[in-house]
Protein backbone atom coordinates (compact mmCIF):
# COMPACT_ATOMS: atom_id res chain seq x y z
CA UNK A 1 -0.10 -7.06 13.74
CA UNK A 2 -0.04 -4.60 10.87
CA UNK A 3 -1.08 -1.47 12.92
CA UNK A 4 2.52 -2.05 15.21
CA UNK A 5 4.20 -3.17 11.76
CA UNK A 6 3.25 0.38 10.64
CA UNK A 7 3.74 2.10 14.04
CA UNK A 8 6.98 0.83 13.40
CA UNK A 9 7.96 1.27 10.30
CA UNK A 10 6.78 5.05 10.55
CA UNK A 11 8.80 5.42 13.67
CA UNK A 12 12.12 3.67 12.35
CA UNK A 13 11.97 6.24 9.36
CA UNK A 14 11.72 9.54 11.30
CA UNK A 15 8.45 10.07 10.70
CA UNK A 16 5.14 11.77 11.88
CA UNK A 17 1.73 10.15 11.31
CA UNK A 18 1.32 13.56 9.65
CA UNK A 19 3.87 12.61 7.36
CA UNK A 20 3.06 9.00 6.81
CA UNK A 21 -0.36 10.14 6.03
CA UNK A 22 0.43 12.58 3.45
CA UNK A 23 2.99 10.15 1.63
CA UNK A 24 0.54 7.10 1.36
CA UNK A 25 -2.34 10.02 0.42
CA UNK A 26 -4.69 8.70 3.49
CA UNK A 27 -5.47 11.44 6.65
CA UNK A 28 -3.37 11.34 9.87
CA UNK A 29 -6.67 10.11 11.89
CA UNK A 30 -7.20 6.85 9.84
CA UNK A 31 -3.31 6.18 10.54
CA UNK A 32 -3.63 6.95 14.09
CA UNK A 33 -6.54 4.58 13.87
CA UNK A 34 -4.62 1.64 12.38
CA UNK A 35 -1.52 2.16 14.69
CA UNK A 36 -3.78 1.47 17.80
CA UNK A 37 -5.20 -1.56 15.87
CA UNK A 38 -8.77 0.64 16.32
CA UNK A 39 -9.71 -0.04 12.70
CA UNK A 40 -10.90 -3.62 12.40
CA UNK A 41 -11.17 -3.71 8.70
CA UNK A 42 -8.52 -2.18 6.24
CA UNK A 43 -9.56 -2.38 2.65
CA UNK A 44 -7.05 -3.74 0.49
CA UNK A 45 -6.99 -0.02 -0.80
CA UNK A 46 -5.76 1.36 2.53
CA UNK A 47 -3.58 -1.73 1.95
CA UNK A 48 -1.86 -0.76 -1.40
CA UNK A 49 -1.42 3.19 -0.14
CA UNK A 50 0.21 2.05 2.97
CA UNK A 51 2.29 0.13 1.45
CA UNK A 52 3.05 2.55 -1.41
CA UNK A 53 4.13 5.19 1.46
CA UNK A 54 6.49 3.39 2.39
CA UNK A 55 7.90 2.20 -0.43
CA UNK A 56 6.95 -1.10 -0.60
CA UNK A 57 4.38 -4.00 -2.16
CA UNK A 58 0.96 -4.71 -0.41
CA UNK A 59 2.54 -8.51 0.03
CA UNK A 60 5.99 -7.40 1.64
CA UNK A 61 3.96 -4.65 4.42
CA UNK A 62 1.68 -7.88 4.89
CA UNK A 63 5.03 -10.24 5.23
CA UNK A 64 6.54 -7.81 7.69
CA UNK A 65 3.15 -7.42 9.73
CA UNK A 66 2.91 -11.52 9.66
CA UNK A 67 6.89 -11.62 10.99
CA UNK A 68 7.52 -8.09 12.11
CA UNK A 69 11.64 -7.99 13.63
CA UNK A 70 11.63 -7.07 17.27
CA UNK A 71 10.05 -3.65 17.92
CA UNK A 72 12.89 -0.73 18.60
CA UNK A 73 12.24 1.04 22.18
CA UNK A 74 11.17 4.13 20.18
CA UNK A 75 7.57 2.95 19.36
């Protein structure tokens, strides 16, 4: 699921929703929203600045949310 694949991600990488928010240029509510899979619909624009957060292409956050690894006890 992409809102745990980005819970995850976030967490693994030290950082705040308040930080993953303001690096992928989206507010800290709509992340908190995706990470508790409360948004049913992400654009493919929410897609792309997720992704570009983290460093990465929509496809690989998409690959990762398809086959995330096992999920570390922190998240």
């Amino acid at each position: 699921m992409l809102g745990l694949t980005v819970a995850q991600l976030r967490s693994e990488r030290g950082w705040s929703q308040v930080e993953l928010a303001t690096r992928a240029g989206l507010t800290q509510s709509h992340i908190a929203l995706i990470e508790r899979c409360a948004n049913p619909s992400i654009t493919t624009a929410t897609l792309a600045k997720l992704a570009t957060g983290f460093g990465l292409t929509g496809w690989e956050l998409l690959k990762l949310a398809a086959d995330p690894p096992p999920a570390s006890p922190h998240v």
